[in-house]
C-alpha atoms as a PDB file:
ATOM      1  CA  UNK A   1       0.000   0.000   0.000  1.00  0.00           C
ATOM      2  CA  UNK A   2       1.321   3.646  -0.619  1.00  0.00           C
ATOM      3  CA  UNK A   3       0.789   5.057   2.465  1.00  0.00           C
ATOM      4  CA  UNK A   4       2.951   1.872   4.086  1.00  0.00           C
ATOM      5  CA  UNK A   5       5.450   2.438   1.709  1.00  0.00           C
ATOM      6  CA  UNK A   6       5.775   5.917   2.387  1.00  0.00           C
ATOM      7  CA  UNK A   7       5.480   5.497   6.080  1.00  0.00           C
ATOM      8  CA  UNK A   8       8.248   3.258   6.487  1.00  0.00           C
ATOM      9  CA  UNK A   9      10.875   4.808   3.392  1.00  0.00           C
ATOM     10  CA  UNK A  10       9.996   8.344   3.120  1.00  0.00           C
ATOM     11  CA  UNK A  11      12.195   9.819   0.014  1.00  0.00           C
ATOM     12  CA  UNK A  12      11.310  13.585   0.506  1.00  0.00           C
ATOM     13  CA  UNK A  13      10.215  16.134   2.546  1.00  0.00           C
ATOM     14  CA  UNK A  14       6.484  15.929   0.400  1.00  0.00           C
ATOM     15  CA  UNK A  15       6.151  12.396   1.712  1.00  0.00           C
ATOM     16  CA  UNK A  16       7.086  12.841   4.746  1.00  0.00           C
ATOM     17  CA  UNK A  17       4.594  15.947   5.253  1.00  0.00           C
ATOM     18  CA  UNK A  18       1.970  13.487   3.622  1.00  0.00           C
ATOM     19  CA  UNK A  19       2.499  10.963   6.120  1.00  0.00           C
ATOM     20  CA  UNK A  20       2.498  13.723   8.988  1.00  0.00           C
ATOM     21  CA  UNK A  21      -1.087  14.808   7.825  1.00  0.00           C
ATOM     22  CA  UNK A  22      -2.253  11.700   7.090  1.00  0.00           C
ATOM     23  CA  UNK A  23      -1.498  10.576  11.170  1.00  0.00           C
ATOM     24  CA  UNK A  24      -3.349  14.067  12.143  1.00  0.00           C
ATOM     25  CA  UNK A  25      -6.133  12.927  10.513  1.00  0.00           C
ATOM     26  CA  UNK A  26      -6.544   9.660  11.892  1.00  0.00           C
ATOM     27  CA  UNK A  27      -5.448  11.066  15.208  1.00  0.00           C
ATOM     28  CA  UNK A  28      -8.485  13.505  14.690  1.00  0.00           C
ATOM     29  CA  UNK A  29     -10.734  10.630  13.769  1.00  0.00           C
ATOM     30  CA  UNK A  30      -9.772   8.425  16.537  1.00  0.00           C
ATOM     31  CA  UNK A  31     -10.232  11.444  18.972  1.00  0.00           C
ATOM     32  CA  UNK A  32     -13.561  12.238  17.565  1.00  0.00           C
ATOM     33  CA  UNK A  33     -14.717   8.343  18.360  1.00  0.00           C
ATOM     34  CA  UNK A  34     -13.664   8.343  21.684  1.00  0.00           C
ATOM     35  CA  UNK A  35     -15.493  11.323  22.688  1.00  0.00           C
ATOM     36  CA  UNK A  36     -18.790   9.329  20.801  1.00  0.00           C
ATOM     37  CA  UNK A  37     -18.287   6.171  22.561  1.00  0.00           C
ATOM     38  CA  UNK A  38     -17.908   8.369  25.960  1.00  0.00           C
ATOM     39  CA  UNK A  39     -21.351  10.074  25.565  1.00  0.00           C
ATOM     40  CA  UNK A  40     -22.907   6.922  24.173  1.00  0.00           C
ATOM     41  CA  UNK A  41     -21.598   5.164  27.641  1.00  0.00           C
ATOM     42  CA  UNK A  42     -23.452   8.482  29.598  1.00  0.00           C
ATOM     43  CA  UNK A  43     -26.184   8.066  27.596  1.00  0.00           C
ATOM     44  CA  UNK A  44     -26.469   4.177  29.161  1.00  0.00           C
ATOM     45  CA  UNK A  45     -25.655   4.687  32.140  1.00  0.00           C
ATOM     46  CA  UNK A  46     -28.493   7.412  32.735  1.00  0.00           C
ATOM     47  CA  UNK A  47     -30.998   5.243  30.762  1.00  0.00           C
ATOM     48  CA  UNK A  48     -30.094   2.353  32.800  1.00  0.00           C
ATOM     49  CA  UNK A  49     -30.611   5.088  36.170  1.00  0.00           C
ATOM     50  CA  UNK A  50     -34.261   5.948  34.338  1.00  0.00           C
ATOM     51  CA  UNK A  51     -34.997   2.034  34.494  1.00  0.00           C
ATOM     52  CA  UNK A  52     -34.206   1.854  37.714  1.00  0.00           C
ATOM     53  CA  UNK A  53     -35.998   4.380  38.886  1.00  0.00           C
ATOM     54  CA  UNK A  54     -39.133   3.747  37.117  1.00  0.00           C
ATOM     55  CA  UNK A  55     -38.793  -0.011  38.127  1.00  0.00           C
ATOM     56  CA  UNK A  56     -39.130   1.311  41.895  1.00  0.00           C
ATOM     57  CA  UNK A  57     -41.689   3.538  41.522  1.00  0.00           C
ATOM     58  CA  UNK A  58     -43.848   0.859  39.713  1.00  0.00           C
ATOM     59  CA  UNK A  59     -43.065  -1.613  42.614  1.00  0.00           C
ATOM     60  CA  UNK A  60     -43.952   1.144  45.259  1.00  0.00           C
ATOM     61  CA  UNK A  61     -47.370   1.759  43.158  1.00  0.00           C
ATOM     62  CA  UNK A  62     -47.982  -1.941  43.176  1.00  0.00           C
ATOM     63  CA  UNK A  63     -47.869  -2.078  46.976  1.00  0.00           C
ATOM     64  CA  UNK A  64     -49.971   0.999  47.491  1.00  0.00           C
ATOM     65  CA  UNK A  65     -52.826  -0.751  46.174  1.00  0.00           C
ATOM     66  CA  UNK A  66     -52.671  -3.730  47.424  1.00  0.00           C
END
């Protein structure tokens, strides 16, 4: 692949600011995903706090009219 090639024998100072780039971008990417998957795990965590929550209030309703 070129961007191997280049990574590992870079001939110029092009390549080698190609190969810089490309690594901020992925570093960018990978950054960007990270902060995704950390509000996706907020985003269980306080739906699994909503279950719980309604799941004791049903259980308290239940006795109340028993």
């Amino acid at each position: 692949m070129l961007i191997d090639e280049l990574a590992t024998t870079p001939n110029s100072l092009t390549e080698l600011i190609i190969v810089n780039v490309l690594n901020n971008v992925i570093v960018q990417q990978l950054t960007a995903f990270s902060r995704v998957l950390i509000s996706l795990k907020a985003l269980l965590a306080l739906t699994i706090e909503t279950a719980a929550i309604v799941n004791h209030f049903s259980k308290t309703k239940e006795h109340r009219y028993e």
